[in-house]
C-alpha atoms as a PDB file:
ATOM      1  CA  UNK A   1     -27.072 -12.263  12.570  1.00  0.00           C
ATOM      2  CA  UNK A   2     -25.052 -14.916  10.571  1.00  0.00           C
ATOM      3  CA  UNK A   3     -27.503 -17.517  12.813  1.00  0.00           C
ATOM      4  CA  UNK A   4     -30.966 -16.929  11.177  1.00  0.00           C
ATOM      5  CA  UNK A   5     -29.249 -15.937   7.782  1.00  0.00           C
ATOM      6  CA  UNK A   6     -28.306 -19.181   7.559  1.00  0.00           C
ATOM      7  CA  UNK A   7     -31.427 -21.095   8.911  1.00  0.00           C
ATOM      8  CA  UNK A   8     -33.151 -18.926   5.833  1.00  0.00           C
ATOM      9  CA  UNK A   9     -30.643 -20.209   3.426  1.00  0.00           C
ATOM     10  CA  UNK A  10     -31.161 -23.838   4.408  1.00  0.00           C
ATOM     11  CA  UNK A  11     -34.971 -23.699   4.043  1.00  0.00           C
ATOM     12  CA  UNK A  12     -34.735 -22.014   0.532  1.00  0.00           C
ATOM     13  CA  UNK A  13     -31.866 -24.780  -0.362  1.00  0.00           C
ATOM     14  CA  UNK A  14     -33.970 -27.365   1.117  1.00  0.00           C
ATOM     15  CA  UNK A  15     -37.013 -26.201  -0.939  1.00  0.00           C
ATOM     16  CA  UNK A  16     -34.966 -25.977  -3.806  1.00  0.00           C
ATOM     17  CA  UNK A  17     -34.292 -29.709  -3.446  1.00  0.00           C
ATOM     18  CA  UNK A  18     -37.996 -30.780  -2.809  1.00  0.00           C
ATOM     19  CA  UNK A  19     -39.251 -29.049  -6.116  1.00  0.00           C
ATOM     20  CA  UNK A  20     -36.310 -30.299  -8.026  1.00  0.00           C
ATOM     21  CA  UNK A  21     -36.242 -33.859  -7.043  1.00  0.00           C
ATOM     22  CA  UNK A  22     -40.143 -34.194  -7.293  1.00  0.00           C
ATOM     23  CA  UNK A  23     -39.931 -32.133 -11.061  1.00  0.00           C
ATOM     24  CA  UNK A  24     -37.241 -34.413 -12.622  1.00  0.00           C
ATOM     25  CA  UNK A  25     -39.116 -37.707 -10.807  1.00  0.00           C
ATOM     26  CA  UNK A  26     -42.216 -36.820 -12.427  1.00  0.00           C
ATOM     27  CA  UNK A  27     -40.930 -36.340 -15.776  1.00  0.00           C
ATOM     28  CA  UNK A  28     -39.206 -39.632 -15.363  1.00  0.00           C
ATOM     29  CA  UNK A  29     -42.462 -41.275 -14.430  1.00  0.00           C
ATOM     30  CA  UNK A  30     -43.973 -39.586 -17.501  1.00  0.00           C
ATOM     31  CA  UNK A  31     -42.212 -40.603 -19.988  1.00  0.00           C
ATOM     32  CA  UNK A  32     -43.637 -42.455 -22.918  1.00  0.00           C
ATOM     33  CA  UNK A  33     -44.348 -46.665 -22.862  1.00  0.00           C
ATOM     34  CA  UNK A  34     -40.995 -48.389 -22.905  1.00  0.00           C
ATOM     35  CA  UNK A  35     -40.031 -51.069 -25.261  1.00  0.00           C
ATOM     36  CA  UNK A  36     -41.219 -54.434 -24.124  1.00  0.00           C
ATOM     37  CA  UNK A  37     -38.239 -56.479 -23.449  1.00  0.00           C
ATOM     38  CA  UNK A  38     -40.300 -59.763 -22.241  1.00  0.00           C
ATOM     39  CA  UNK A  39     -37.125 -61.390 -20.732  1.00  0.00           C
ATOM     40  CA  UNK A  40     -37.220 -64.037 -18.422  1.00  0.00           C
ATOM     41  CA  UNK A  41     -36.305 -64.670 -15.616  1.00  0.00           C
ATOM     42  CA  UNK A  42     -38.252 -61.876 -14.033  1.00  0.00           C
ATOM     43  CA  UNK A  43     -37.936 -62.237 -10.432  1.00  0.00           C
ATOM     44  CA  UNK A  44     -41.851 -61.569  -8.516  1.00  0.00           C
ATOM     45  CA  UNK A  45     -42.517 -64.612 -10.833  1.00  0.00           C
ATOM     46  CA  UNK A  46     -43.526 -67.076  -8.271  1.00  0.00           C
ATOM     47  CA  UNK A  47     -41.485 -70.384  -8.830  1.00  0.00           C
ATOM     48  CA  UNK A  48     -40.143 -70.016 -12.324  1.00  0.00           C
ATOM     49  CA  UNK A  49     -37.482 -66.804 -11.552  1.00  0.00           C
ATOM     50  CA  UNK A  50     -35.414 -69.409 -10.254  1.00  0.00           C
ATOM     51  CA  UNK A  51     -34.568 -71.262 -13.319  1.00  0.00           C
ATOM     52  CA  UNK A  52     -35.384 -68.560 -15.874  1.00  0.00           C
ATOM     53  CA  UNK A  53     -39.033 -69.678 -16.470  1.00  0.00           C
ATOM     54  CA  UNK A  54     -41.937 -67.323 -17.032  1.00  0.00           C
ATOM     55  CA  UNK A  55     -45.654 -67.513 -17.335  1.00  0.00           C
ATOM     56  CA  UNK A  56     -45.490 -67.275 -20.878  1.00  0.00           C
ATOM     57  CA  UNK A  57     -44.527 -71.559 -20.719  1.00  0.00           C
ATOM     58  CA  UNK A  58     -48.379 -72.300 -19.083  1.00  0.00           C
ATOM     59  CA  UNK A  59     -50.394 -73.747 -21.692  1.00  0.00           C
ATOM     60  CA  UNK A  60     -53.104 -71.114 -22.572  1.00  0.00           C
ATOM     61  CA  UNK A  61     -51.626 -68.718 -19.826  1.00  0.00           C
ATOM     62  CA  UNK A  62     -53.902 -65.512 -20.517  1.00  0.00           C
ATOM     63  CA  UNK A  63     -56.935 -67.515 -18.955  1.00  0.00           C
ATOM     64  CA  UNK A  64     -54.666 -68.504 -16.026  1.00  0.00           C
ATOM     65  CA  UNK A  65     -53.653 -65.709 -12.612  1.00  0.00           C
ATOM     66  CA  UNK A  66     -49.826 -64.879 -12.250  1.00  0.00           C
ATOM     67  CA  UNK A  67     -48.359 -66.389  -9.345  1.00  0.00           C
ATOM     68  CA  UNK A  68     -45.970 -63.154  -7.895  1.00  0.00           C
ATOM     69  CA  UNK A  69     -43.522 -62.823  -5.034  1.00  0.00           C
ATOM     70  CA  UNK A  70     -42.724 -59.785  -3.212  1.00  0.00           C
ATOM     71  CA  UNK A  71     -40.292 -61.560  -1.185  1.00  0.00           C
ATOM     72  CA  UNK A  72     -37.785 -63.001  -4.250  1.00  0.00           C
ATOM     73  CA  UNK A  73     -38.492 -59.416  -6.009  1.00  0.00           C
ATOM     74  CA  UNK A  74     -37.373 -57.628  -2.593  1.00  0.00           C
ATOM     75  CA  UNK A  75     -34.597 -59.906  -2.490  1.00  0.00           C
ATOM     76  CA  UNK A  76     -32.905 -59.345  -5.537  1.00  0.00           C
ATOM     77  CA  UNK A  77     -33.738 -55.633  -5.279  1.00  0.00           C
ATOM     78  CA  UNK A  78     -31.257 -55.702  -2.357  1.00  0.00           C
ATOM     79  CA  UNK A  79     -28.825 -57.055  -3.659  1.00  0.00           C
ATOM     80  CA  UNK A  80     -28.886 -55.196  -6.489  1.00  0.00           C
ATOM     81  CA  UNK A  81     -29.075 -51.963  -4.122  1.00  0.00           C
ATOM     82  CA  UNK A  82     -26.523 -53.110  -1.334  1.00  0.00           C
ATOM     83  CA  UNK A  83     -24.161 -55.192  -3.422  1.00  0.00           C
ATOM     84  CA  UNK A  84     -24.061 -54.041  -6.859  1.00  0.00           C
ATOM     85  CA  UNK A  85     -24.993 -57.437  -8.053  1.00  0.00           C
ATOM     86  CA  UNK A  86     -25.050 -56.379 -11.999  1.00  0.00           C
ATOM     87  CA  UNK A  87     -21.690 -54.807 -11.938  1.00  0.00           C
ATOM     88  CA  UNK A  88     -20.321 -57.285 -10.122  1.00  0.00           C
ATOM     89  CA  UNK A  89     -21.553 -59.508 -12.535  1.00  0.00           C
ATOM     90  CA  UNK A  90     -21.074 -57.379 -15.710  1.00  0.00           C
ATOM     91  CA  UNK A  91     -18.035 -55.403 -14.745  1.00  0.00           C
ATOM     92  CA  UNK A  92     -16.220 -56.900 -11.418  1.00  0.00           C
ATOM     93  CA  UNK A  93     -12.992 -54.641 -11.974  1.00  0.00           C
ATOM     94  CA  UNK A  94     -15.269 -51.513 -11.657  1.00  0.00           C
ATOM     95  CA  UNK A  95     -16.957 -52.986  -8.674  1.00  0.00           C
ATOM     96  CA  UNK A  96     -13.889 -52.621  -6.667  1.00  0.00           C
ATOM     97  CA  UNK A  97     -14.733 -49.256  -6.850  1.00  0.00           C
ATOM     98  CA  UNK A  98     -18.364 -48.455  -7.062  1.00  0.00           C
ATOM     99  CA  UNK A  99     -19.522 -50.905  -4.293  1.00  0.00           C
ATOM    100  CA  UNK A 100     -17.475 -48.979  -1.445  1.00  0.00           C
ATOM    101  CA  UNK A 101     -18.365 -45.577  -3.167  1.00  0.00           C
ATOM    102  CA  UNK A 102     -22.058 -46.155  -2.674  1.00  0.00           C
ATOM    103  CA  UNK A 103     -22.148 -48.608   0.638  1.00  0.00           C
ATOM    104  CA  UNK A 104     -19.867 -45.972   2.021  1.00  0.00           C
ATOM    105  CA  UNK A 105     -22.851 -43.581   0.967  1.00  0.00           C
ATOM    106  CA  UNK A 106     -25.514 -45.802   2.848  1.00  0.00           C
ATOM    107  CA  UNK A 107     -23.134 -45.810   6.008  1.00  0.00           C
ATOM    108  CA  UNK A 108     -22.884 -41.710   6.043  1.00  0.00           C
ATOM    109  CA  UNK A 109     -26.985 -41.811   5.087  1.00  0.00           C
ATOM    110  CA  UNK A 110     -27.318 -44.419   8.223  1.00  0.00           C
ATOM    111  CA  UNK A 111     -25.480 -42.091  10.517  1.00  0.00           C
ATOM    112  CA  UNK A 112     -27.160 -38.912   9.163  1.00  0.00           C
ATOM    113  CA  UNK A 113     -30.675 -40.710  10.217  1.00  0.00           C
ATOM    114  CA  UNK A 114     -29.555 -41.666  13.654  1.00  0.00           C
ATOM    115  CA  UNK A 115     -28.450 -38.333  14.440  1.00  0.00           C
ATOM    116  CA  UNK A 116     -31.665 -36.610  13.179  1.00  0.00           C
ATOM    117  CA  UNK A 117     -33.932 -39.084  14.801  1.00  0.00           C
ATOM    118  CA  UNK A 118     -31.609 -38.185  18.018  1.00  0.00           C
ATOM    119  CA  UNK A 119     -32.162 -34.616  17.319  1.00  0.00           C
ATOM    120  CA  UNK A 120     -35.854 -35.267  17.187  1.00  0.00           C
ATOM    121  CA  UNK A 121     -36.057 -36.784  20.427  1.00  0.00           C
ATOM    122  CA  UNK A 122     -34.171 -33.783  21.873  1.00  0.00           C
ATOM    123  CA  UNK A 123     -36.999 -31.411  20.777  1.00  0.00           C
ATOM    124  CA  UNK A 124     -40.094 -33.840  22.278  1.00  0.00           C
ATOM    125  CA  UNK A 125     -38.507 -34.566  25.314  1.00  0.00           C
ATOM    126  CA  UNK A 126     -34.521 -35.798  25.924  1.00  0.00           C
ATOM    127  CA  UNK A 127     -32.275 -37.370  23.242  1.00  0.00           C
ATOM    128  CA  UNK A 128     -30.517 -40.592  23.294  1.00  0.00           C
ATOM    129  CA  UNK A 129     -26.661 -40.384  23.335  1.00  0.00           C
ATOM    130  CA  UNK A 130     -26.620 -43.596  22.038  1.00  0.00           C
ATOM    131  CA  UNK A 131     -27.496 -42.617  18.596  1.00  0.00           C
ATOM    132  CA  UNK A 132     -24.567 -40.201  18.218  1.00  0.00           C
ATOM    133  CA  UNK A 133     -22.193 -43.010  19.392  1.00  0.00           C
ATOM    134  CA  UNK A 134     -23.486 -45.493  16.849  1.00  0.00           C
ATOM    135  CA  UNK A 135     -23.465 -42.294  14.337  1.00  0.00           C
ATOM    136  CA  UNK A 136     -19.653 -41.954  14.749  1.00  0.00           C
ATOM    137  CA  UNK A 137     -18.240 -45.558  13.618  1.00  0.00           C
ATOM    138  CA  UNK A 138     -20.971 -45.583  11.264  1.00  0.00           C
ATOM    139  CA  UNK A 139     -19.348 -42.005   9.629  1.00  0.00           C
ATOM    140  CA  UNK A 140     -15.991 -43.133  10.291  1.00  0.00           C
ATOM    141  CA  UNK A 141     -16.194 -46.145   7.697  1.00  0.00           C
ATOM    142  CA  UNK A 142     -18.720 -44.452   5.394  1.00  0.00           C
ATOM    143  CA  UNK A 143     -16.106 -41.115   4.823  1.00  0.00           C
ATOM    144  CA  UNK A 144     -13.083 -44.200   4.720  1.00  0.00           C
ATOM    145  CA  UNK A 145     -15.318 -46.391   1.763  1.00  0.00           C
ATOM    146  CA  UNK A 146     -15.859 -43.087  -0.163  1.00  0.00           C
ATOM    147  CA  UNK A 147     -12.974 -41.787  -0.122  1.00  0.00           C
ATOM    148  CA  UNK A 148     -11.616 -45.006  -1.897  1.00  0.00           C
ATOM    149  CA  UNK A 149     -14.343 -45.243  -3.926  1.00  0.00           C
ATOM    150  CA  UNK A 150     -14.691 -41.794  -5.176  1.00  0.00           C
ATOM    151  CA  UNK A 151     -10.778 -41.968  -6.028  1.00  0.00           C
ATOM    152  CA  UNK A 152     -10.843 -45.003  -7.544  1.00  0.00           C
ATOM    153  CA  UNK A 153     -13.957 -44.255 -10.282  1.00  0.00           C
ATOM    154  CA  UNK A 154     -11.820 -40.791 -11.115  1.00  0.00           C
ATOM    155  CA  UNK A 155      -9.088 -42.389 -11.849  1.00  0.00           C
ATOM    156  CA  UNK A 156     -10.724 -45.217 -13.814  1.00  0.00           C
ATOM    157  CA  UNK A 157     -12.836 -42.885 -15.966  1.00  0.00           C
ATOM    158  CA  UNK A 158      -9.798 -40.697 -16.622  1.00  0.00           C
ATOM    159  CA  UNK A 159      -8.145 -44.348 -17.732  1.00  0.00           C
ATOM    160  CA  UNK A 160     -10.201 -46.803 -18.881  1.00  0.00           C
ATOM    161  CA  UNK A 161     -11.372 -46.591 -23.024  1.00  0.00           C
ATOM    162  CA  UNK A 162     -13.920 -49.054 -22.486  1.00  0.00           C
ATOM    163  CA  UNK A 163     -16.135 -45.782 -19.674  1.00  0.00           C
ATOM    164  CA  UNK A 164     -14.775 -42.873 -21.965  1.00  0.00           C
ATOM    165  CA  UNK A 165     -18.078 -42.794 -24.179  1.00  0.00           C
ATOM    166  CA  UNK A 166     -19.927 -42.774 -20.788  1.00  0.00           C
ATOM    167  CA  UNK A 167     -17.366 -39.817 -18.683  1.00  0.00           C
ATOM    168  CA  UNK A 168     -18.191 -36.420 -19.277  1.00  0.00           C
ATOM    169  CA  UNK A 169     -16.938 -33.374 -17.569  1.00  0.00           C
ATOM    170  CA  UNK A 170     -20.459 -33.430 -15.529  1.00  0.00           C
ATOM    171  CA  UNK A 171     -20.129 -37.043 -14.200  1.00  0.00           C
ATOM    172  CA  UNK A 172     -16.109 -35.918 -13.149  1.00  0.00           C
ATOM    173  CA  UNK A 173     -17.178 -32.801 -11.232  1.00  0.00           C
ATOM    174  CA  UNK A 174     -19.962 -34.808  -9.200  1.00  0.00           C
ATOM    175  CA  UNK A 175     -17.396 -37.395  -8.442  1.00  0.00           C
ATOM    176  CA  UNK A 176     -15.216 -35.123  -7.723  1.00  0.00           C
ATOM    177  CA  UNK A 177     -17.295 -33.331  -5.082  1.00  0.00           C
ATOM    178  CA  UNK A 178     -18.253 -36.430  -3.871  1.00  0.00           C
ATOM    179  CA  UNK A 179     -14.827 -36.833  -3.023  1.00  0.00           C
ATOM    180  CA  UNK A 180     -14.381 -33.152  -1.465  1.00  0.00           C
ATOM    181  CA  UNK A 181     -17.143 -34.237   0.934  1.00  0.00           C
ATOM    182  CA  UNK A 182     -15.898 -37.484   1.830  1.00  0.00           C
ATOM    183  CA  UNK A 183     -12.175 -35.881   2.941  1.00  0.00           C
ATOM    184  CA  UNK A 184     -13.461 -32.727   4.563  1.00  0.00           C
ATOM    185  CA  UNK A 185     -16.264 -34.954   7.264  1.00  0.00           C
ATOM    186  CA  UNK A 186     -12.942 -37.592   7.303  1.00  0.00           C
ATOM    187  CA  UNK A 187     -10.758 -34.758   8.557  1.00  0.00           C
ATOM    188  CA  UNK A 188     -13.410 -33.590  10.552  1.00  0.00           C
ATOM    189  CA  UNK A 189     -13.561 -36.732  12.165  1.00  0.00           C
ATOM    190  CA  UNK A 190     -10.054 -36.953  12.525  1.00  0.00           C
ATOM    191  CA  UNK A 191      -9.424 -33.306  13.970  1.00  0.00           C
ATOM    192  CA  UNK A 192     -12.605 -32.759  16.208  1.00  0.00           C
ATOM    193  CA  UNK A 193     -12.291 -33.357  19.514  1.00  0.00           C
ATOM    194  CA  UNK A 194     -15.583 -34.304  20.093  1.00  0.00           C
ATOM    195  CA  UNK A 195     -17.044 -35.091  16.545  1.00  0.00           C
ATOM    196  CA  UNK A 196     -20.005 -37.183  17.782  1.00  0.00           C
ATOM    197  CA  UNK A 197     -21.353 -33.647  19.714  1.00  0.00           C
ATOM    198  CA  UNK A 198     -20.696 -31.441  16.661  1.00  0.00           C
ATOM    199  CA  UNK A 199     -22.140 -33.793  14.197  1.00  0.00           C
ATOM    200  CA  UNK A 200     -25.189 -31.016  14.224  1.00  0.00           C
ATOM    201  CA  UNK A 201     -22.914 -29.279  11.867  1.00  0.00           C
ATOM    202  CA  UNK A 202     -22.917 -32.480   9.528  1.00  0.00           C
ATOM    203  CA  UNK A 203     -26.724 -33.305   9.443  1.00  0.00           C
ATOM    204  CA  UNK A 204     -27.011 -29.524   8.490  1.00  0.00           C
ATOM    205  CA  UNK A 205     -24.523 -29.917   5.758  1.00  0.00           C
ATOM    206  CA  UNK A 206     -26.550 -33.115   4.419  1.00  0.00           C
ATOM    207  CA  UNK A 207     -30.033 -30.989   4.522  1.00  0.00           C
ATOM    208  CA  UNK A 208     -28.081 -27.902   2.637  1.00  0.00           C
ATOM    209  CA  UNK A 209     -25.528 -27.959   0.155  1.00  0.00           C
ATOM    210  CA  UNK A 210     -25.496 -31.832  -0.774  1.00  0.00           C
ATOM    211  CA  UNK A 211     -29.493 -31.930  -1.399  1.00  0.00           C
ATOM    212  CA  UNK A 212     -29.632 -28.711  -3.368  1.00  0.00           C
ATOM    213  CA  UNK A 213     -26.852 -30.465  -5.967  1.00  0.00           C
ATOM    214  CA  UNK A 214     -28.368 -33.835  -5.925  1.00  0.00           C
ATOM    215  CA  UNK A 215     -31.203 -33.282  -8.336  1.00  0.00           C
ATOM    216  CA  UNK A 216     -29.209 -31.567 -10.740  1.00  0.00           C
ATOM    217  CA  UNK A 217     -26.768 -34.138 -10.843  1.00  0.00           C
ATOM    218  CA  UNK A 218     -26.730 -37.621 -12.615  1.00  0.00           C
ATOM    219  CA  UNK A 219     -27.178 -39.267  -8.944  1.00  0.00           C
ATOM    220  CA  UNK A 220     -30.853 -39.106  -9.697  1.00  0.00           C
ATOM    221  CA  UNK A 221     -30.251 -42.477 -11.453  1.00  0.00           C
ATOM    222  CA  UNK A 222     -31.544 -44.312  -8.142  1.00  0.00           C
ATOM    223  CA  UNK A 223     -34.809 -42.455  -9.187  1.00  0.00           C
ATOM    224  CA  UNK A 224     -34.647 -43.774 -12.758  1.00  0.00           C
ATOM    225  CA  UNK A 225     -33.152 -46.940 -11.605  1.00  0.00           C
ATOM    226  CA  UNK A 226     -36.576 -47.794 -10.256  1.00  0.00           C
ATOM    227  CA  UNK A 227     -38.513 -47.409 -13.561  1.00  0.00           C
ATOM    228  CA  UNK A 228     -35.673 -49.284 -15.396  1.00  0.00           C
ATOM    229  CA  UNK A 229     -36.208 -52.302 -13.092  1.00  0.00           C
ATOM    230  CA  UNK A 230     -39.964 -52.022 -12.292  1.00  0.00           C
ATOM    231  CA  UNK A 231     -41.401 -50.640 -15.607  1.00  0.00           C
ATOM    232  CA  UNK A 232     -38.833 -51.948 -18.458  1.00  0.00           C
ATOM    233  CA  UNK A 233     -36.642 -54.885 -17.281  1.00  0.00           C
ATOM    234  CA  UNK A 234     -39.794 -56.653 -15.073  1.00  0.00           C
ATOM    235  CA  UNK A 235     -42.996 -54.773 -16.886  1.00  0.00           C
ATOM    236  CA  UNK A 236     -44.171 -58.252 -17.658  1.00  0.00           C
ATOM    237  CA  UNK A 237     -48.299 -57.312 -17.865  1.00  0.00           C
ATOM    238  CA  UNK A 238     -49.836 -58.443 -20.786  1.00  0.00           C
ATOM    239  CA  UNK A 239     -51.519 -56.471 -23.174  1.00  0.00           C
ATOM    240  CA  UNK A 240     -55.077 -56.269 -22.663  1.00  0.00           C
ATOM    241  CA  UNK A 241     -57.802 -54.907 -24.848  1.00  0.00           C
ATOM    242  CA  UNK A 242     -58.936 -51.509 -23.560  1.00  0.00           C
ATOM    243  CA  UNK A 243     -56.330 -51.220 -21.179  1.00  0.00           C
ATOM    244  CA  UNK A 244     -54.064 -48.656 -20.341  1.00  0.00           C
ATOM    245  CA  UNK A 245     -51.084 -49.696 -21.863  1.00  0.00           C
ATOM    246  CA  UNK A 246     -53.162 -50.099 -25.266  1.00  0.00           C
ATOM    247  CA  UNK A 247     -54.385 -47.019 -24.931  1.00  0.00           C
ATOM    248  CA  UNK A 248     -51.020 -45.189 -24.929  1.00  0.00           C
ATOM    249  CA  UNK A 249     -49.063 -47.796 -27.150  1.00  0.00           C
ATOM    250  CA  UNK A 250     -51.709 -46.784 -30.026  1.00  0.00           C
ATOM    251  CA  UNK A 251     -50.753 -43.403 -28.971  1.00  0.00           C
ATOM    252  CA  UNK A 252     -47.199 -43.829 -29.683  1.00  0.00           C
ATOM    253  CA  UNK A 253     -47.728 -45.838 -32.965  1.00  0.00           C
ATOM    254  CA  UNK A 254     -50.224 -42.819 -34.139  1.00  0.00           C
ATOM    255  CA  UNK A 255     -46.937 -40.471 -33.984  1.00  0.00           C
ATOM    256  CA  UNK A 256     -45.312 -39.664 -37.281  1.00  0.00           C
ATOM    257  CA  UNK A 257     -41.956 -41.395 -37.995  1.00  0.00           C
ATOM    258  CA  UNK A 258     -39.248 -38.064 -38.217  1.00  0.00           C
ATOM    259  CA  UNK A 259     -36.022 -40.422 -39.121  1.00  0.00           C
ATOM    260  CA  UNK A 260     -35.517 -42.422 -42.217  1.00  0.00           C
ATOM    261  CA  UNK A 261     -33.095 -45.653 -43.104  1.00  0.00           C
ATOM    262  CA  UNK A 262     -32.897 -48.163 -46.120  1.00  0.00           C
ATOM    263  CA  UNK A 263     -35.060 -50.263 -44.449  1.00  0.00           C
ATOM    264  CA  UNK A 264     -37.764 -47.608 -44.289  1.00  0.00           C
ATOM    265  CA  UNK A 265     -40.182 -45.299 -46.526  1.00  0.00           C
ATOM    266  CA  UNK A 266     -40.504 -42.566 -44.467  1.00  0.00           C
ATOM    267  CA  UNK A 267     -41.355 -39.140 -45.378  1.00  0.00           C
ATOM    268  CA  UNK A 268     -41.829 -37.413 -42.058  1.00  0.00           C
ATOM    269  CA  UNK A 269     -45.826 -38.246 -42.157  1.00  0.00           C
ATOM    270  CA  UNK A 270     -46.414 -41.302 -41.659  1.00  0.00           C
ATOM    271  CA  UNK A 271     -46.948 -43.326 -38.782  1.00  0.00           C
ATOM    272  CA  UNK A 272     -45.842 -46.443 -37.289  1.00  0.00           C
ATOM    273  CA  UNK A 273     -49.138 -47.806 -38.648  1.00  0.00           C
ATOM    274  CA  UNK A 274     -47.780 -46.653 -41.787  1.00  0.00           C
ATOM    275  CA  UNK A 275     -44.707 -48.210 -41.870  1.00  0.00           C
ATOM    276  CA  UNK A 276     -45.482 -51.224 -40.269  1.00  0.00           C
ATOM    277  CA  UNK A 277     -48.184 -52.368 -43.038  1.00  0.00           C
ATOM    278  CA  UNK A 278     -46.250 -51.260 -46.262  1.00  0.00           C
ATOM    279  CA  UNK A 279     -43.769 -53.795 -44.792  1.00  0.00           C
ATOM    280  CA  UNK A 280     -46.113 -56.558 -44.297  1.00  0.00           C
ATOM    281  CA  UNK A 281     -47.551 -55.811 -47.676  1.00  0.00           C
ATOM    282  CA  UNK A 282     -44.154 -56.218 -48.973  1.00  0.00           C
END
């Protein structure tokens, strides 16, 4: 009885997820037009990324195409996504720390894939053993990297001033259970005798209770990480007449200004419009 009980629970966990993740990714997707940044170097500029060029430097460059590469935008995009490149860059001493938290996370999601693909193959025909040995060394150092990682990013938002405006109770309780499931496979790994057999157990774990907390947690930045690379830091399309864009930046400058400041005449009715020409006028 316990059998199908579960499988039930699963599918409504699993559905729970799907709705969820796609509900808070389109409201991401949806929110309004970003401010334009315009900062070079933005890498799928062809040639000029390198040394912090940018289109805008081409004599009369509206009447000219942009030049893009997918392969330096793909590179960069994996380092950033593998290696951590900005915190490394911005903040080595949490590095230490994050990069084995989330590469350990890409090992366990590695060895999660192998042994559903193997599961798979079971069900069309015969699996292939070889995928749950590859699985196992693959969850042995992913459960090790977390571990340290997970402990390490407690302890240095519990300690460090400089990540206190940034740590709240939320962001402790997901690292936290981060670390909980990083122990619990470790000692399963440890304890089973035959841990590469009853990984079944793990993949169902990783379809269940994980993926039901996931979109209510804050690890749906690597959804929002997307738009804040691809639609704020490298949204580098001009501004065309009758465009899009236009369309929905005169949108947003139609909206009535709610906040005031000593720079400002604001009186909760006018626009940016508004605003914007009393302070030319001026």
């Amino acid at each position: 009885m316990l059998g199908p009980i579960l499988i039930v629970v699963s599918y409504l966990l699993l559905a729970t997820f799907l709705v969820a993740f796609v509900f808070r990714a389109v409201r991401i997707a949806r929110l309004p037009v970003h401010l334009r940044w315009e900062l070079a170097p933005v890498p799928h500029e062809k040639g000029k990324s390198q040394y912090g060029g940018s289109y805008f430097e081409e004599y009369e460059w509206w009447t000219k195409p942009r030049a893009k590469s997918i392969v330096n935008e793909l590179s960069y995009m994996v380092q950033e996504i593998v290696l951590l490149k900005s915190v490394w860059e911005h903040n080595r001493r949490l590095w230490w720390f994050s990069f084995p938290f989330h590469f350990g996370m890409y090992l366990l999601i590695t060895a999660a894939l192998l042994l559903i693909l193997n599961a798979v193959l079971e069900l069309v025909g015969s699996g292939w053993p070889a995928l749950h040995t590859a699985a196992l060394p693959l969850a042995a150092a992913g459960f090790a990297l977390g571990i340290i990682g997970a402990i390490g990013l407690l302890v240095k938002r519990l300690t460090d001033p400089q990540l206190k405006p940034f740590t709240t109770p939320a962001s402790l309780f997901n690292l936290a259970l981060l670390l909980a499931v990083f122990a619990s496979g470790g000692y399963a790994l440890l304890t089973v005798g035959d841990f590469a057999a009853g990984s079944s157990g793990f993949v169902r774990a990783l379809l269940t209770v994980d993926m039901f907390v996931l979109p209510f947690s804050q690890m749906m930045h690597f959804v929002a990480k997307y738009f804040t690379y691809h639609q704020v830091r490298w949204d580098d399309t001009p501004l065309s007449a009758d465009s899009r864009m236009e369309r929905k930046v005169l949108d947003l400058l139609g909206q009535p200004v709610t906040w005031s400041g000593s720079h400002l005449n604001t009186d909760g009715k006018k626009n940016w419009v508004d605003i914007a020409t009393e302070v030319d006028a001026k």
